[in-house]
Protein backbone atom coordinates (compact mmCIF):
# COMPACT_ATOMS: atom_id res chain seq x y z
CA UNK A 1 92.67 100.15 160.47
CA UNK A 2 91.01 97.22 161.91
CA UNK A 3 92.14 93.38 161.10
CA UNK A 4 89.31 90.39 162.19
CA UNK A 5 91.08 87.04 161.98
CA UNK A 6 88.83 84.46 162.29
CA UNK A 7 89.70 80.90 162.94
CA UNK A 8 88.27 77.24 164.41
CA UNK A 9 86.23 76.39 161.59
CA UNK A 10 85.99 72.66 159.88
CA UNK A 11 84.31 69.77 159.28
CA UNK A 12 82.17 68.28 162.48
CA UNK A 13 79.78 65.43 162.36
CA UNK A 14 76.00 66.21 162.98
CA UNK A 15 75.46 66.76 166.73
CA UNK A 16 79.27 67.80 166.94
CA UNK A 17 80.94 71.04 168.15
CA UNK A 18 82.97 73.69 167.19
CA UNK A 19 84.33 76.88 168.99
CA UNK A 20 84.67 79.63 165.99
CA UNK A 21 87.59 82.51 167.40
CA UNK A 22 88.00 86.10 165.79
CA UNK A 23 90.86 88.47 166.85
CA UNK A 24 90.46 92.02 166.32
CA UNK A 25 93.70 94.21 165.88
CA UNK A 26 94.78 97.78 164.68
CA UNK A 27 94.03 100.97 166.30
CA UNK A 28 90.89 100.30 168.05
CA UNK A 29 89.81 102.13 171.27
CA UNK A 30 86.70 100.11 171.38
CA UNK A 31 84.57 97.56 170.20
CA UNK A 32 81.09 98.47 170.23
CA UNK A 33 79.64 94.90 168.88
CA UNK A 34 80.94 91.84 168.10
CA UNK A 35 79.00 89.68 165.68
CA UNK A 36 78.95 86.37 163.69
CA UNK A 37 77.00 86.12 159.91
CA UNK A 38 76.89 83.18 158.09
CA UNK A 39 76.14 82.80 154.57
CA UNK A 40 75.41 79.00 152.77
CA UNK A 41 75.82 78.79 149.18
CA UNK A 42 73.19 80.67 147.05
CA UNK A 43 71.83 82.01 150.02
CA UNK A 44 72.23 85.92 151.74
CA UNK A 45 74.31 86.48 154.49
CA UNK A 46 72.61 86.29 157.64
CA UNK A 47 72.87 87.32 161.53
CA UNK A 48 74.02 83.99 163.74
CA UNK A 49 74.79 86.29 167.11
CA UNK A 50 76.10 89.55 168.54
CA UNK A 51 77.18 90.88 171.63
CA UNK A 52 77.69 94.18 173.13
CA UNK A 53 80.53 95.56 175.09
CA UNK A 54 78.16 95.36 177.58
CA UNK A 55 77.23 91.96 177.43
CA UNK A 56 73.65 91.96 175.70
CA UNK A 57 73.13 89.41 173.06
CA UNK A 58 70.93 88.48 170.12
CA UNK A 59 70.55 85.44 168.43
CA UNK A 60 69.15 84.57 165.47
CA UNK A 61 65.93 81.39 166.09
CA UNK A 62 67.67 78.62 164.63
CA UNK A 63 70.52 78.64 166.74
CA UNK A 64 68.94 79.91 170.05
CA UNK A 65 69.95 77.28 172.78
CA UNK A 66 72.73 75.34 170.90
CA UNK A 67 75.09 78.51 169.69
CA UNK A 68 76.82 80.68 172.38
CA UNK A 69 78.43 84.39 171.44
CA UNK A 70 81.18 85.93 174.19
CA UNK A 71 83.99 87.94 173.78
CA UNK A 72 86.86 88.93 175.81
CA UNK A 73 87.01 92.55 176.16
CA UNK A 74 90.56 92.95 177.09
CA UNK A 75 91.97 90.87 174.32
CA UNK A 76 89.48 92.54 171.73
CA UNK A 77 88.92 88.72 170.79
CA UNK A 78 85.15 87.19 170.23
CA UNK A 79 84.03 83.70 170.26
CA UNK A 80 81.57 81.39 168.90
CA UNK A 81 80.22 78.14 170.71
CA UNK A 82 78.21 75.70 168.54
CA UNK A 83 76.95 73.11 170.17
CA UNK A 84 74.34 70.24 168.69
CA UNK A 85 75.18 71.31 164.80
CA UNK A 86 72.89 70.29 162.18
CA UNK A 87 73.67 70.05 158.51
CA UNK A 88 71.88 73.36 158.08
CA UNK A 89 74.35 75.39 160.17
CA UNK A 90 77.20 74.63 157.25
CA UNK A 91 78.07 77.61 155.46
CA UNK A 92 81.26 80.15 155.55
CA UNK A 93 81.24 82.10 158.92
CA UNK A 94 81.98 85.78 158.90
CA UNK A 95 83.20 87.73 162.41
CA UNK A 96 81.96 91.69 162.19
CA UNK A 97 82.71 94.25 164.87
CA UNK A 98 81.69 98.13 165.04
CA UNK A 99 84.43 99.45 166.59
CA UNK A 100 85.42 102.83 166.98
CA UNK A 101 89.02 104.25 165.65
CA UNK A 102 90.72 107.51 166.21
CA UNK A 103 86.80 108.49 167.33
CA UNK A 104 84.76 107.42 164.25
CA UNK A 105 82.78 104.08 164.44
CA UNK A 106 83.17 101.81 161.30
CA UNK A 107 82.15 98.82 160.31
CA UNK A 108 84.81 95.61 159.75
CA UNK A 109 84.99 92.18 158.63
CA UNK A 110 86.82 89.40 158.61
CA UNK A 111 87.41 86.85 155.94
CA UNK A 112 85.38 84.27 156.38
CA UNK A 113 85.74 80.78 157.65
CA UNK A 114 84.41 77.34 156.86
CA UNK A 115 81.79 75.48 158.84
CA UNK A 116 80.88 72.28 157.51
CA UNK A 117 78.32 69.52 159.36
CA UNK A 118 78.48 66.32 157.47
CA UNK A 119 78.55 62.48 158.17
């Protein structure tokens, strides 16, 4: 019903930057949020940033002031600007929207892409 196609990821040098991209397709009248999770290896999958369709975000501590969450409304497209990342921020990024579809709001995911900060 609902594709996320997330791209941009890669290997950056500590201090780097990286713009993360996720495409939403299918039958979607709207996106409700737009999100970004992140999960390292052995760890849980955790909130990076969200954004609502009208424009409210949330960001998780560690990246307040370095990570920046928009989205482009019309193109049903999100984005991710990391700015200043540390070795910490490496792990697989995952985009999530709740969108609604033929009137019932679901949950979606993409497949994941790979952030790595390393000199």
């Amino acid at each position: 019903q609902v594709q996320l196609v997330e791209s941009g990821g890669g290997l950056v040098q500590p201090g780097g930057s990286l713009r993360l991209s996720c495409a939403a397709s299918g039958s979607i009248f709207r996106i409700n949020v737009m999100g970004w999770y992140r999960q390292a290896p052995g760890k849980e999958r955790e909130l990076v940033a969200r954004i609502s369709s009208g424009g409210s975000r949330n960001y998780a501590e560690s990246v307040k002031g370095r990570f920046t969450i928009s989205r482009d409304n019309a193109k049903n497209t999100g984005y991710l600007q990391m700015n200043s990342l540390k070795p910490e921020d490496t792990a697989v990024y995952y985009c999530h929207a709740e969108a609604v579809v033929r009137f019932v709001v679901g949950a979606y995911w993409g497949q994941g892409t790979q952030v790595t900060v390393s000199s």
